[in-house]
PDB file of N, CA and C in Angstrom:
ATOM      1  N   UNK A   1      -6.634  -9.025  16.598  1.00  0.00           N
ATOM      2  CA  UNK A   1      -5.770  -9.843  15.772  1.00  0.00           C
ATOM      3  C   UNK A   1      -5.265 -11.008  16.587  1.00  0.00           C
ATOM      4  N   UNK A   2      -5.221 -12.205  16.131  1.00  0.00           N
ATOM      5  CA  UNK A   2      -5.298 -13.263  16.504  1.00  0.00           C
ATOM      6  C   UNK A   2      -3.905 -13.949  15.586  1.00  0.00           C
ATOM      7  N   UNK A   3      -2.467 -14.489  16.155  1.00  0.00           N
ATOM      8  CA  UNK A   3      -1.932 -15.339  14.908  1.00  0.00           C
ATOM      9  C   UNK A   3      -1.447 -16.336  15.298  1.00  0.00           C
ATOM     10  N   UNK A   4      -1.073 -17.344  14.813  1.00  0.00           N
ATOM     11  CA  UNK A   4      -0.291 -18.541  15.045  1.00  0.00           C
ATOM     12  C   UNK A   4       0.538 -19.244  14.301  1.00  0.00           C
ATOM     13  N   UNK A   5       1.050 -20.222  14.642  1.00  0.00           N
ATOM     14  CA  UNK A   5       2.250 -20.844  14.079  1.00  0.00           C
ATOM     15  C   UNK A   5       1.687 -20.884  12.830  1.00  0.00           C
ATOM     16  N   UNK A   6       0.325 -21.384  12.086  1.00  0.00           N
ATOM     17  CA  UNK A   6       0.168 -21.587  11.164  1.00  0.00           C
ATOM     18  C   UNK A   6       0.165 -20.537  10.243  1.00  0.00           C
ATOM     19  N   UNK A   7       0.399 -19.385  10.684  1.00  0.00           N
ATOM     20  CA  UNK A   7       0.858 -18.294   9.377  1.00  0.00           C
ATOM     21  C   UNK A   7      -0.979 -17.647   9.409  1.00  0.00           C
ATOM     22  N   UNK A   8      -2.023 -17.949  10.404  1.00  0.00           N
ATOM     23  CA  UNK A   8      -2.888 -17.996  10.133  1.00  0.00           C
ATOM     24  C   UNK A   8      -3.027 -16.625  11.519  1.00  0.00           C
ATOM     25  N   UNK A   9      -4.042 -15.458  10.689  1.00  0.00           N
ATOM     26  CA  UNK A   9      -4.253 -14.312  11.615  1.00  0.00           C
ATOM     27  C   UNK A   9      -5.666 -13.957  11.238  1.00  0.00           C
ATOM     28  N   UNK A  10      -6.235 -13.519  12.751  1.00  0.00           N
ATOM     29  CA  UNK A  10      -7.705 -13.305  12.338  1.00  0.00           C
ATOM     30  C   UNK A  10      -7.552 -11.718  12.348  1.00  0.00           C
ATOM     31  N   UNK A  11      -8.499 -10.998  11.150  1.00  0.00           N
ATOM     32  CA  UNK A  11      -8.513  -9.631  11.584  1.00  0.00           C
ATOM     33  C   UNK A  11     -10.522  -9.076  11.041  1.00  0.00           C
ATOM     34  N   UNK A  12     -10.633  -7.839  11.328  1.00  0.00           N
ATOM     35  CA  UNK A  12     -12.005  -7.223  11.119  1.00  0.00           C
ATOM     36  C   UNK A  12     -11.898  -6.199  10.434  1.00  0.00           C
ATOM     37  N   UNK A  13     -12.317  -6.537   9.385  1.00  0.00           N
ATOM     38  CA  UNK A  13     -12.835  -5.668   8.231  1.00  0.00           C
ATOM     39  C   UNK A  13     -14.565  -5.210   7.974  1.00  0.00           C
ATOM     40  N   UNK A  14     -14.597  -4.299   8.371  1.00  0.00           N
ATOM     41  CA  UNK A  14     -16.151  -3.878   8.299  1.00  0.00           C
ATOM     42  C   UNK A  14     -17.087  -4.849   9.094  1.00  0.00           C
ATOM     43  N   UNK A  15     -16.456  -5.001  10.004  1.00  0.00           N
ATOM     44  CA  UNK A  15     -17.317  -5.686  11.152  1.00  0.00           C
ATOM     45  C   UNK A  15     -17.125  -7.142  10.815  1.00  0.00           C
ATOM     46  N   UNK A  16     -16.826  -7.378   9.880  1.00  0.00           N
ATOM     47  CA  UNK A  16     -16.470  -9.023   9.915  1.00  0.00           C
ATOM     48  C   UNK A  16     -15.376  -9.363   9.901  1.00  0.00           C
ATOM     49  N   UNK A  17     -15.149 -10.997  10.502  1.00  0.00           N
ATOM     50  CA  UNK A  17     -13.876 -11.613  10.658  1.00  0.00           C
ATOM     51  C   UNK A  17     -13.479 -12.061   9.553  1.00  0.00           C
ATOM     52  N   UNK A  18     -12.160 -12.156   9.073  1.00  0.00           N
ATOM     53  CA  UNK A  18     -11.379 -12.942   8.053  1.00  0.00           C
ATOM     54  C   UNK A  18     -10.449 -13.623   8.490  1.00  0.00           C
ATOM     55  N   UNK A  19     -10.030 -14.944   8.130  1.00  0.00           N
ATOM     56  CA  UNK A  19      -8.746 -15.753   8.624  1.00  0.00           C
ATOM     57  C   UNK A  19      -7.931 -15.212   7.201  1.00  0.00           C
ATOM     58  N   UNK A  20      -6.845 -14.913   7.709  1.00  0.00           N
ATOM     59  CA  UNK A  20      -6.139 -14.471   6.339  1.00  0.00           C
ATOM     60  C   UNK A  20      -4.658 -15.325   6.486  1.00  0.00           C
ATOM     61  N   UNK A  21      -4.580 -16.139   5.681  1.00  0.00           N
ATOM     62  CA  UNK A  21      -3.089 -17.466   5.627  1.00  0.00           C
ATOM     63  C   UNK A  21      -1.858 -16.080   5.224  1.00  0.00           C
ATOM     64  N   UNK A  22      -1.524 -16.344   5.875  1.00  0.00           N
ATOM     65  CA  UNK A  22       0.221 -15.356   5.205  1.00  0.00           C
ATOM     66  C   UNK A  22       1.478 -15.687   5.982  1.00  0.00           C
ATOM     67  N   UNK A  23       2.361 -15.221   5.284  1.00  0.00           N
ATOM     68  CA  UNK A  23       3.475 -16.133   6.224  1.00  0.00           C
ATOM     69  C   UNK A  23       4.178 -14.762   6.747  1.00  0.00           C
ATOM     70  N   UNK A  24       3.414 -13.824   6.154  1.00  0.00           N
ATOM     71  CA  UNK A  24       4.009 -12.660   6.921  1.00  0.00           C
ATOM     72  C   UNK A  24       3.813 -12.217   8.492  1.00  0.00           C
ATOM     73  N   UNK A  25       4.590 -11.412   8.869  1.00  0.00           N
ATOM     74  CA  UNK A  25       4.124 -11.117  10.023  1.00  0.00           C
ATOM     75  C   UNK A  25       2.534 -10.951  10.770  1.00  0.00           C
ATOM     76  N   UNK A  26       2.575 -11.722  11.680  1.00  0.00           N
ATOM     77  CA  UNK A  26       0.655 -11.015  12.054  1.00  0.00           C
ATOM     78  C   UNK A  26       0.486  -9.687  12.288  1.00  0.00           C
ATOM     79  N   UNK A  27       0.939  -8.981  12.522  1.00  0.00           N
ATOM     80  CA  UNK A  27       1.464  -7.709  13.017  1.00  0.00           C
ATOM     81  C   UNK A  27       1.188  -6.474  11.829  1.00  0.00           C
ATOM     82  N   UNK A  28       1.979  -7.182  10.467  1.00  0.00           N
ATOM     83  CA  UNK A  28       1.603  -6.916   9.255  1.00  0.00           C
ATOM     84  C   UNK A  28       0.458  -6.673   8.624  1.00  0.00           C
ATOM     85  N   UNK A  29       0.071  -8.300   8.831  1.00  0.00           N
ATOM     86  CA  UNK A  29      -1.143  -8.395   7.746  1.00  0.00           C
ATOM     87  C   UNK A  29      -2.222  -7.787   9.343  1.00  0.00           C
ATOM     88  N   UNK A  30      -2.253  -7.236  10.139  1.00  0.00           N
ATOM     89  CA  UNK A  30      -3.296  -6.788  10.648  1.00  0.00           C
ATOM     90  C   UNK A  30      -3.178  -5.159  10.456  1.00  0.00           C
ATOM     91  N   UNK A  31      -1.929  -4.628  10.525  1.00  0.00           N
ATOM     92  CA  UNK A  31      -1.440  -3.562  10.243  1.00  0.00           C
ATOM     93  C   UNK A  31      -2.588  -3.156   8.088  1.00  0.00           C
ATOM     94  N   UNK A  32      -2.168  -3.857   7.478  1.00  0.00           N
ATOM     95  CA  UNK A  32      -3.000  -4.191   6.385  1.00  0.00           C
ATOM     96  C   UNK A  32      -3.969  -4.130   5.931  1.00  0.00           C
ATOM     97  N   UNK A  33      -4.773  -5.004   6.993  1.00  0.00           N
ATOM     98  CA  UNK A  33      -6.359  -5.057   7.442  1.00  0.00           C
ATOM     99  C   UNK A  33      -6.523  -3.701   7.935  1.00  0.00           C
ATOM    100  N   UNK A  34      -6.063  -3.000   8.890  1.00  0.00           N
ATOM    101  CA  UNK A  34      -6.545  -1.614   9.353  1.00  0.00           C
ATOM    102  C   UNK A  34      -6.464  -0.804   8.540  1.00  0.00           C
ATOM    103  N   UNK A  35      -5.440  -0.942   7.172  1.00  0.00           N
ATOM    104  CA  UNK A  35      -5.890  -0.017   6.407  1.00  0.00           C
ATOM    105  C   UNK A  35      -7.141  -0.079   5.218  1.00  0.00           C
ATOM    106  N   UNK A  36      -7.106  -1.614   4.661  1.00  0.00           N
ATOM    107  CA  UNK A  36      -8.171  -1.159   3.978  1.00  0.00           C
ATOM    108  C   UNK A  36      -9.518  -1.417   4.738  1.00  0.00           C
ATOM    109  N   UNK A  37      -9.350  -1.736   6.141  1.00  0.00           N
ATOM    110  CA  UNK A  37     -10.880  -1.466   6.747  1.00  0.00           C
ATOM    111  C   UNK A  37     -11.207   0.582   6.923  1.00  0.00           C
ATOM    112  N   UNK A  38     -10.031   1.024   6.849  1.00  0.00           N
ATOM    113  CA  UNK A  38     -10.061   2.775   6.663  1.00  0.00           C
ATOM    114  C   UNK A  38     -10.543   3.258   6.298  1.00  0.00           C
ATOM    115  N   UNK A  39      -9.887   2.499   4.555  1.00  0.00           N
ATOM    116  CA  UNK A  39     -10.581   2.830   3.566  1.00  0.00           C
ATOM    117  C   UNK A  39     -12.005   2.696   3.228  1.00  0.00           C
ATOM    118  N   UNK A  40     -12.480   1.499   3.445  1.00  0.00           N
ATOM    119  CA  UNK A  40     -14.208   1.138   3.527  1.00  0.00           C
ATOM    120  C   UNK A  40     -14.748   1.893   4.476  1.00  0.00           C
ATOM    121  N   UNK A  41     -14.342   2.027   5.349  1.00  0.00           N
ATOM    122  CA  UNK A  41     -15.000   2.445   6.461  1.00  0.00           C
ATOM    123  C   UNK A  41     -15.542   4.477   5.480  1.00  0.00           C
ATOM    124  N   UNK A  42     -14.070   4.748   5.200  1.00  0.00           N
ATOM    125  CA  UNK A  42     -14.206   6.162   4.516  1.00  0.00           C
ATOM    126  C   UNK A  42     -14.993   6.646   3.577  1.00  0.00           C
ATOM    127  N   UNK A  43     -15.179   5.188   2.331  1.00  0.00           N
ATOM    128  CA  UNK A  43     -16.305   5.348   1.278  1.00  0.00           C
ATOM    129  C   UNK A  43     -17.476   5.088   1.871  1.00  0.00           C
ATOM    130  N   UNK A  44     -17.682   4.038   2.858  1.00  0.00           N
ATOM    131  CA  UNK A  44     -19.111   3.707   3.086  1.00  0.00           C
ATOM    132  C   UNK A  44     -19.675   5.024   3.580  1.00  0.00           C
ATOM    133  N   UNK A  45     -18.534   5.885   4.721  1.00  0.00           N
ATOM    134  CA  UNK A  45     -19.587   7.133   5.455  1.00  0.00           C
ATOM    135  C   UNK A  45     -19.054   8.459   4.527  1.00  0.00           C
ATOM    136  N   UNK A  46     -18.956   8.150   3.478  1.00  0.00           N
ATOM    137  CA  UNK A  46     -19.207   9.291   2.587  1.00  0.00           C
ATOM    138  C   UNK A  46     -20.168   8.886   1.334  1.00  0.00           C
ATOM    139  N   UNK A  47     -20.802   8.006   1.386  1.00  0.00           N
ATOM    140  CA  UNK A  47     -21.561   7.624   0.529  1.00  0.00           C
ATOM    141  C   UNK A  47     -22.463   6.192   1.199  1.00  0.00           C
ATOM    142  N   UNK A  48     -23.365   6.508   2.249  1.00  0.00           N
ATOM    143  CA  UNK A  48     -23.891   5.599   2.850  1.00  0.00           C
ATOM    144  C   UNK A  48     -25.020   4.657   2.554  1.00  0.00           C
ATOM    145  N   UNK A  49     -25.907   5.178   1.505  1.00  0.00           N
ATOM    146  CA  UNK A  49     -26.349   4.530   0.518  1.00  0.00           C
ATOM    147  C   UNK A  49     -26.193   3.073  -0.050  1.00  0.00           C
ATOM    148  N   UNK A  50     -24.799   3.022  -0.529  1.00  0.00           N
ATOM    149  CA  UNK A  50     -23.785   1.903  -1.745  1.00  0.00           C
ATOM    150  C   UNK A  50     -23.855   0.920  -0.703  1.00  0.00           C
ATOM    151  N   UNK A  51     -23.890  -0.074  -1.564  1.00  0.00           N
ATOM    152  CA  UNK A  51     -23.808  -1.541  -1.395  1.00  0.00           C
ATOM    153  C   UNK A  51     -22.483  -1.678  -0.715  1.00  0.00           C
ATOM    154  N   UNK A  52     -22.564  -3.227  -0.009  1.00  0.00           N
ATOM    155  CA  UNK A  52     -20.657  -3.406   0.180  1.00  0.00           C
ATOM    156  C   UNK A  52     -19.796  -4.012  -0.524  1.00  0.00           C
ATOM    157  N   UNK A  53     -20.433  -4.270  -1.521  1.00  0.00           N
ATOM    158  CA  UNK A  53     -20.146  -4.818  -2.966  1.00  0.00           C
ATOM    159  C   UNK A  53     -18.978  -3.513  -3.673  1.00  0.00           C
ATOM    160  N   UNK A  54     -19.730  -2.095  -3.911  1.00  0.00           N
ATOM    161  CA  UNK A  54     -19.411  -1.065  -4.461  1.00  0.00           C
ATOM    162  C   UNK A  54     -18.637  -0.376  -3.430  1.00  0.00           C
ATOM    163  N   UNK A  55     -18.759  -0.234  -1.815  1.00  0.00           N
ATOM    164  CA  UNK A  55     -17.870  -0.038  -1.273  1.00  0.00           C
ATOM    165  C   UNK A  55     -16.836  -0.237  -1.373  1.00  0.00           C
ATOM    166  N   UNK A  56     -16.560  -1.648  -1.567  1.00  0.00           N
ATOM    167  CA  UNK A  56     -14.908  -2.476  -2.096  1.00  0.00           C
ATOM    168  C   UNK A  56     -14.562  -1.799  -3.082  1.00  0.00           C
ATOM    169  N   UNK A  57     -15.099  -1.656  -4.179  1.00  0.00           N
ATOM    170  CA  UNK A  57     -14.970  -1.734  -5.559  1.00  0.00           C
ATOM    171  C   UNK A  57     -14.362   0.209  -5.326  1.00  0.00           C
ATOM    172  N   UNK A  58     -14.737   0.878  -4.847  1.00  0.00           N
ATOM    173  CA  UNK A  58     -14.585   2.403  -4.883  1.00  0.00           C
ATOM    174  C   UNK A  58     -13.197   2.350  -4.065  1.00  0.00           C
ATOM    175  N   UNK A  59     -13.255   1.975  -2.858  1.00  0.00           N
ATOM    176  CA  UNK A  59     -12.312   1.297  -1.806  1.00  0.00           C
ATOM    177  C   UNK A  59     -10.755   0.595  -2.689  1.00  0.00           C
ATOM    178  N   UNK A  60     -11.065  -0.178  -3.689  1.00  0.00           N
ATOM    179  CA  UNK A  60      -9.746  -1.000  -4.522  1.00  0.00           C
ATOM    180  C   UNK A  60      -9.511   0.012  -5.215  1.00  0.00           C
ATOM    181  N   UNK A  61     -10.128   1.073  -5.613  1.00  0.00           N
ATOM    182  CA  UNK A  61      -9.881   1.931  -6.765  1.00  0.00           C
ATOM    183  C   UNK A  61      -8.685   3.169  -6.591  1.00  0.00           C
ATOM    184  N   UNK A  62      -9.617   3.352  -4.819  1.00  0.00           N
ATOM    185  CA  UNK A  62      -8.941   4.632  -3.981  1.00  0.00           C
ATOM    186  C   UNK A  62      -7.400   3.878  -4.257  1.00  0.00           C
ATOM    187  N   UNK A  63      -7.321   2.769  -3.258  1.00  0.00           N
ATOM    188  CA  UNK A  63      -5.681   1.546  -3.054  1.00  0.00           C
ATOM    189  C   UNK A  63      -5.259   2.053  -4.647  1.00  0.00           C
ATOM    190  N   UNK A  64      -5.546   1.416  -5.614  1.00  0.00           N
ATOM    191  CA  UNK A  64      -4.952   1.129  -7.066  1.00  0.00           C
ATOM    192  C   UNK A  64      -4.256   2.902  -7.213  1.00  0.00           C
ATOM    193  N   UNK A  65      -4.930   3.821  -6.921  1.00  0.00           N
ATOM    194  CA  UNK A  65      -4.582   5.509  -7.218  1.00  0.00           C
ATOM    195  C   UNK A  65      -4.112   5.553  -6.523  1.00  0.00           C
ATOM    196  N   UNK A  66      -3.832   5.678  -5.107  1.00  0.00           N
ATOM    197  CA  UNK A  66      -2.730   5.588  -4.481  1.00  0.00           C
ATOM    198  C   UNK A  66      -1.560   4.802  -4.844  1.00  0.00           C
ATOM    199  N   UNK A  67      -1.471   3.384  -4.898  1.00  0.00           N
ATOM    200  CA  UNK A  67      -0.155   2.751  -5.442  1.00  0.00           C
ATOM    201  C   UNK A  67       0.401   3.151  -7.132  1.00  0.00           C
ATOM    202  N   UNK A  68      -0.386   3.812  -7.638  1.00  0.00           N
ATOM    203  CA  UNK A  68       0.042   4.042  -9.044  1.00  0.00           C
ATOM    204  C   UNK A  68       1.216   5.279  -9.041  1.00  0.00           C
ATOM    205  N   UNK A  69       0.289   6.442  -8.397  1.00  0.00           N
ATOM    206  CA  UNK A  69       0.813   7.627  -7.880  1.00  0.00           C
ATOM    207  C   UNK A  69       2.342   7.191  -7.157  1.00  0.00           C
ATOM    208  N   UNK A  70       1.937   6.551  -6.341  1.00  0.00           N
ATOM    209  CA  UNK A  70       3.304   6.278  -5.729  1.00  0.00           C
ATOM    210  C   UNK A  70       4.747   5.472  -6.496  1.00  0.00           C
ATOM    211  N   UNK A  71       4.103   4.797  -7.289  1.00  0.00           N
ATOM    212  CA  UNK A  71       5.064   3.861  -8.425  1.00  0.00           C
ATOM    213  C   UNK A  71       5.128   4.991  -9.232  1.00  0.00           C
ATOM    214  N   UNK A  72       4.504   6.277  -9.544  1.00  0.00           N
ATOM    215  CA  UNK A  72       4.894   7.148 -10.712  1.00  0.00           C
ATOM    216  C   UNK A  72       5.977   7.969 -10.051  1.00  0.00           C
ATOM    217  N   UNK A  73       6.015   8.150  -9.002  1.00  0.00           N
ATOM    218  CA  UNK A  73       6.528   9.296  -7.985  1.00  0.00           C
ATOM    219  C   UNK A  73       8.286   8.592  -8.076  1.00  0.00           C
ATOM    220  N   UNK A  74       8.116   6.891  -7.355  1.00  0.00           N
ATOM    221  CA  UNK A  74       9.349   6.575  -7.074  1.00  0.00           C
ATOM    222  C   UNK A  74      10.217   6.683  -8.564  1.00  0.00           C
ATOM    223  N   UNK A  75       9.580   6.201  -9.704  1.00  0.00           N
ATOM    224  CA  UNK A  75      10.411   6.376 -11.250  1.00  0.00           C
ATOM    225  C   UNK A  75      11.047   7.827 -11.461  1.00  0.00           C
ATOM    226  N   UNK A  76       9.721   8.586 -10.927  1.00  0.00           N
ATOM    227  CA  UNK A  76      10.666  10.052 -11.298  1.00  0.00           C
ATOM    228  C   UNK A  76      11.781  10.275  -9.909  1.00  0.00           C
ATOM    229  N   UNK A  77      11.723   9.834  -9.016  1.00  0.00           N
ATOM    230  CA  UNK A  77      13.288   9.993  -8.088  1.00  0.00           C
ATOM    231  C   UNK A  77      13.838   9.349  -8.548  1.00  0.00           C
ATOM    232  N   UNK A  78      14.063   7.968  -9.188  1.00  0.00           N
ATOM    233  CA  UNK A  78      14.815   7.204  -9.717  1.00  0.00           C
ATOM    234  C   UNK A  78      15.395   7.551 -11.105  1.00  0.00           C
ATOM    235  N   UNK A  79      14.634   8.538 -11.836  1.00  0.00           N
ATOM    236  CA  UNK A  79      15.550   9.243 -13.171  1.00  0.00           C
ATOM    237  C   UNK A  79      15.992  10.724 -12.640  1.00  0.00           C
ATOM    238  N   UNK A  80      15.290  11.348 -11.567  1.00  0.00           N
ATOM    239  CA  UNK A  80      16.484  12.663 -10.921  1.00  0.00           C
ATOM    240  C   UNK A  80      17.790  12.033  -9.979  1.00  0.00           C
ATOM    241  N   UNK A  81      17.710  10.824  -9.456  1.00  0.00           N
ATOM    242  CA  UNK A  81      18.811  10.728  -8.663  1.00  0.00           C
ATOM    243  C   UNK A  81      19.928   9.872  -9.669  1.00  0.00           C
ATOM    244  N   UNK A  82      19.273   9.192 -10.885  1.00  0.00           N
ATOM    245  CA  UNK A  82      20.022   8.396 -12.002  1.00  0.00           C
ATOM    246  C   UNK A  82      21.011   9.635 -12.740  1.00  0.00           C
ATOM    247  N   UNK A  83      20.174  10.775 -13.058  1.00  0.00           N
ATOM    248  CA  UNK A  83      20.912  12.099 -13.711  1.00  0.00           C
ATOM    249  C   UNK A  83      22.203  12.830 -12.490  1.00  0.00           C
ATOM    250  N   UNK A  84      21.520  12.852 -11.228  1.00  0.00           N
ATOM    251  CA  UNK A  84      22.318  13.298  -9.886  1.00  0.00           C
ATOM    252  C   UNK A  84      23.684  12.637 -10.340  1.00  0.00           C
ATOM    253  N   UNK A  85      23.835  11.786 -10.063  1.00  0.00           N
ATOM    254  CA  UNK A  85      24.770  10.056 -10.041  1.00  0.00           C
ATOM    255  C   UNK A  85      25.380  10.338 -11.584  1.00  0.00           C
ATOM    256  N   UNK A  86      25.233  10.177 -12.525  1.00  0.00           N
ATOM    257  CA  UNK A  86      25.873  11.143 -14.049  1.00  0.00           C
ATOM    258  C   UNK A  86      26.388  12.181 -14.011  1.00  0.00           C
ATOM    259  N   UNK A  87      25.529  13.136 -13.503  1.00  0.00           N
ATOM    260  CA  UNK A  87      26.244  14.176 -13.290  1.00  0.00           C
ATOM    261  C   UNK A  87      28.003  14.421 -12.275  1.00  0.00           C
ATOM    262  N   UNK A  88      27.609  13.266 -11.345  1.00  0.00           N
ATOM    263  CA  UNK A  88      28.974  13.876 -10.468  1.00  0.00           C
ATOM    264  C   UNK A  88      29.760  12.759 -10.803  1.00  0.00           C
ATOM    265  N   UNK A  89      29.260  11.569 -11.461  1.00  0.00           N
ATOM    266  CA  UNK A  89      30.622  10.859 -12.024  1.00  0.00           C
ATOM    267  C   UNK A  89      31.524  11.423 -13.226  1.00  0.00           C
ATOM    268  N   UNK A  90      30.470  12.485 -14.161  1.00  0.00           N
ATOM    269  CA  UNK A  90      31.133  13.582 -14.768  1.00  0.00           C
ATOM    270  C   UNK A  90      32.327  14.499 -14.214  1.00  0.00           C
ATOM    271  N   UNK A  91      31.619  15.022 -13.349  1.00  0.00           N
ATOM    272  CA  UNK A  91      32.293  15.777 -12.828  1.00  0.00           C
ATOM    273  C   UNK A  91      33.763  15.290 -11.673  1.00  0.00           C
ATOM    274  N   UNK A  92      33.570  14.324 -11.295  1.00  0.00           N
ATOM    275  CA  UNK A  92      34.700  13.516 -11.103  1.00  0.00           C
ATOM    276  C   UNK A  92      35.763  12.772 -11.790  1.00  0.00           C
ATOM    277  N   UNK A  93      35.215  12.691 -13.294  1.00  0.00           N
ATOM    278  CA  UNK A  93      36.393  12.206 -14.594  1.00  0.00           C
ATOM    279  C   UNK A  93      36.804  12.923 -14.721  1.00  0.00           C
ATOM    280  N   UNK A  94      35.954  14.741 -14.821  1.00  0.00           N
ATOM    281  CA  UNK A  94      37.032  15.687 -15.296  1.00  0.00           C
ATOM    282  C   UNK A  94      38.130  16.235 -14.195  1.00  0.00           C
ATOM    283  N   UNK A  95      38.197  15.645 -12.899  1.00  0.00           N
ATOM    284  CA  UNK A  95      38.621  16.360 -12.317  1.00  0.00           C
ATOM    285  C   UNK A  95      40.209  15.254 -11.853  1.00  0.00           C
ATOM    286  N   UNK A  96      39.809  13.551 -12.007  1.00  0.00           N
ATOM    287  CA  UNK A  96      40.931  12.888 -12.159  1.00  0.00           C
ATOM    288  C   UNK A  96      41.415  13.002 -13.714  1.00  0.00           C
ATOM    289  N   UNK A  97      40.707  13.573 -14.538  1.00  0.00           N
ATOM    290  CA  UNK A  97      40.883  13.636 -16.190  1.00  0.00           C
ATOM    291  C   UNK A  97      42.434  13.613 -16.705  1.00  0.00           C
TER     292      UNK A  97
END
Protein backbone atom coordinates (compact mmCIF):
# COMPACT_ATOMS: atom_id res chain seq x y z
CA UNK A 1 0.00 0.00 0.00
CA UNK A 2 1.21 3.06 -1.27
CA UNK A 3 -0.71 6.72 -0.20
CA UNK A 4 -0.38 10.28 -0.61
CA UNK A 5 -1.46 13.64 -0.13
CA UNK A 6 -3.65 13.11 -3.02
CA UNK A 7 -6.11 10.84 -1.20
CA UNK A 8 -4.59 8.44 -3.77
CA UNK A 9 -3.52 4.61 -2.43
CA UNK A 10 -2.23 1.80 -4.39
CA UNK A 11 -3.43 -1.66 -3.25
CA UNK A 12 -3.52 -5.63 -4.84
CA UNK A 13 -6.37 -7.32 -5.48
CA UNK A 14 -5.88 -10.69 -7.10
CA UNK A 15 -2.56 -9.92 -8.18
CA UNK A 16 -3.34 -6.68 -9.68
CA UNK A 17 -2.75 -3.08 -8.83
CA UNK A 18 -5.57 -0.52 -8.33
CA UNK A 19 -5.11 3.28 -7.61
CA UNK A 20 -8.12 3.76 -5.52
CA UNK A 21 -8.96 7.97 -4.94
CA UNK A 22 -10.49 8.14 -1.31
CA UNK A 23 -10.11 10.62 1.13
CA UNK A 24 -10.18 8.06 3.64
CA UNK A 25 -7.51 6.81 5.46
CA UNK A 26 -4.80 4.70 3.36
CA UNK A 27 -4.65 2.43 6.07
CA UNK A 28 -8.43 1.93 5.53
CA UNK A 29 -8.99 1.60 2.13
CA UNK A 30 -6.01 -1.00 2.14
CA UNK A 31 -7.40 -2.58 5.24
CA UNK A 32 -10.63 -2.88 2.55
CA UNK A 33 -8.70 -4.11 -0.26
CA UNK A 34 -7.44 -7.07 2.01
CA UNK A 35 -10.70 -7.96 2.55
CA UNK A 36 -12.31 -8.28 -0.57
CA UNK A 37 -8.99 -9.63 -2.08
CA UNK A 38 -10.01 -12.64 0.85
CA UNK A 39 -12.87 -12.92 -0.43
CA UNK A 40 -11.78 -13.60 -4.22
CA UNK A 41 -9.03 -15.18 -3.29
CA UNK A 42 -11.74 -17.74 -1.20
CA UNK A 43 -14.22 -18.21 -4.23
CA UNK A 44 -11.56 -18.50 -6.82
CA UNK A 45 -9.80 -21.63 -4.65
CA UNK A 46 -13.01 -23.13 -4.01
CA UNK A 47 -14.16 -23.07 -7.36
CA UNK A 48 -11.04 -22.78 -9.63
CA UNK A 49 -12.53 -23.27 -12.82
CA UNK A 50 -14.81 -19.61 -12.87
CA UNK A 51 -13.85 -16.80 -14.66
CA UNK A 52 -12.72 -13.50 -12.73
CA UNK A 53 -15.59 -11.99 -14.00
CA UNK A 54 -17.86 -14.62 -11.82
CA UNK A 55 -15.34 -14.64 -9.13
CA UNK A 56 -16.36 -10.93 -8.35
CA UNK A 57 -19.80 -11.51 -8.99
CA UNK A 58 -19.98 -14.70 -6.25
CA UNK A 59 -17.35 -12.55 -4.17
CA UNK A 60 -20.12 -9.15 -4.17
CA UNK A 61 -22.76 -11.59 -3.33
CA UNK A 62 -20.79 -13.32 -0.32
CA UNK A 63 -20.08 -8.94 0.84
CA UNK A 64 -24.02 -8.11 0.03
CA UNK A 65 -25.03 -11.49 2.66
CA UNK A 66 -22.84 -10.55 4.95
CA UNK A 67 -23.84 -6.73 5.17
CA UNK A 68 -27.56 -7.61 4.99
CA UNK A 69 -27.26 -10.13 7.88
CA UNK A 70 -25.52 -7.64 9.73
CA UNK A 71 -28.07 -4.60 9.03
CA UNK A 72 -30.81 -7.36 10.02
CA UNK A 73 -28.95 -8.24 13.26
CA UNK A 74 -28.23 -4.41 14.27
CA UNK A 75 -32.43 -3.56 13.80
CA UNK A 76 -33.20 -6.43 15.98
CA UNK A 77 -30.70 -4.94 18.94
CA UNK A 78 -32.11 -1.75 18.17
CA UNK A 79 -35.95 -2.94 18.86
CA UNK A 80 -34.62 -5.25 22.10
CA UNK A 81 -32.63 -2.38 23.53
CA UNK A 82 -35.69 0.29 22.26
CA UNK A 83 -38.19 -2.21 24.48
CA UNK A 84 -35.06 -2.46 27.35
CA UNK A 85 -35.18 1.60 27.47
CA UNK A 86 -39.46 1.42 27.78
CA UNK A 87 -39.36 -0.88 29.94
CA UNK A 88 -37.22 0.88 32.74
CA UNK A 89 -38.54 4.33 31.96
CA UNK A 90 -41.77 2.43 33.05
CA UNK A 91 -40.57 1.26 35.71
CA UNK A 92 -39.06 4.46 36.88
CA UNK A 93 -42.55 6.56 36.50
CA UNK A 94 -43.99 4.09 38.70
CA UNK A 95 -41.61 4.39 41.17
CA UNK A 96 -41.36 8.55 41.15
CA UNK A 97 -45.35 7.99 40.36
Amino acid sequence: MEGSDTGLTKVRILDQIYNVRSADDPAYVQELADYVDRKLQQISDSTPSVDTLKVAILAALNIADELFRLRKAEQADELWFGEKLRECTLMLEELNG
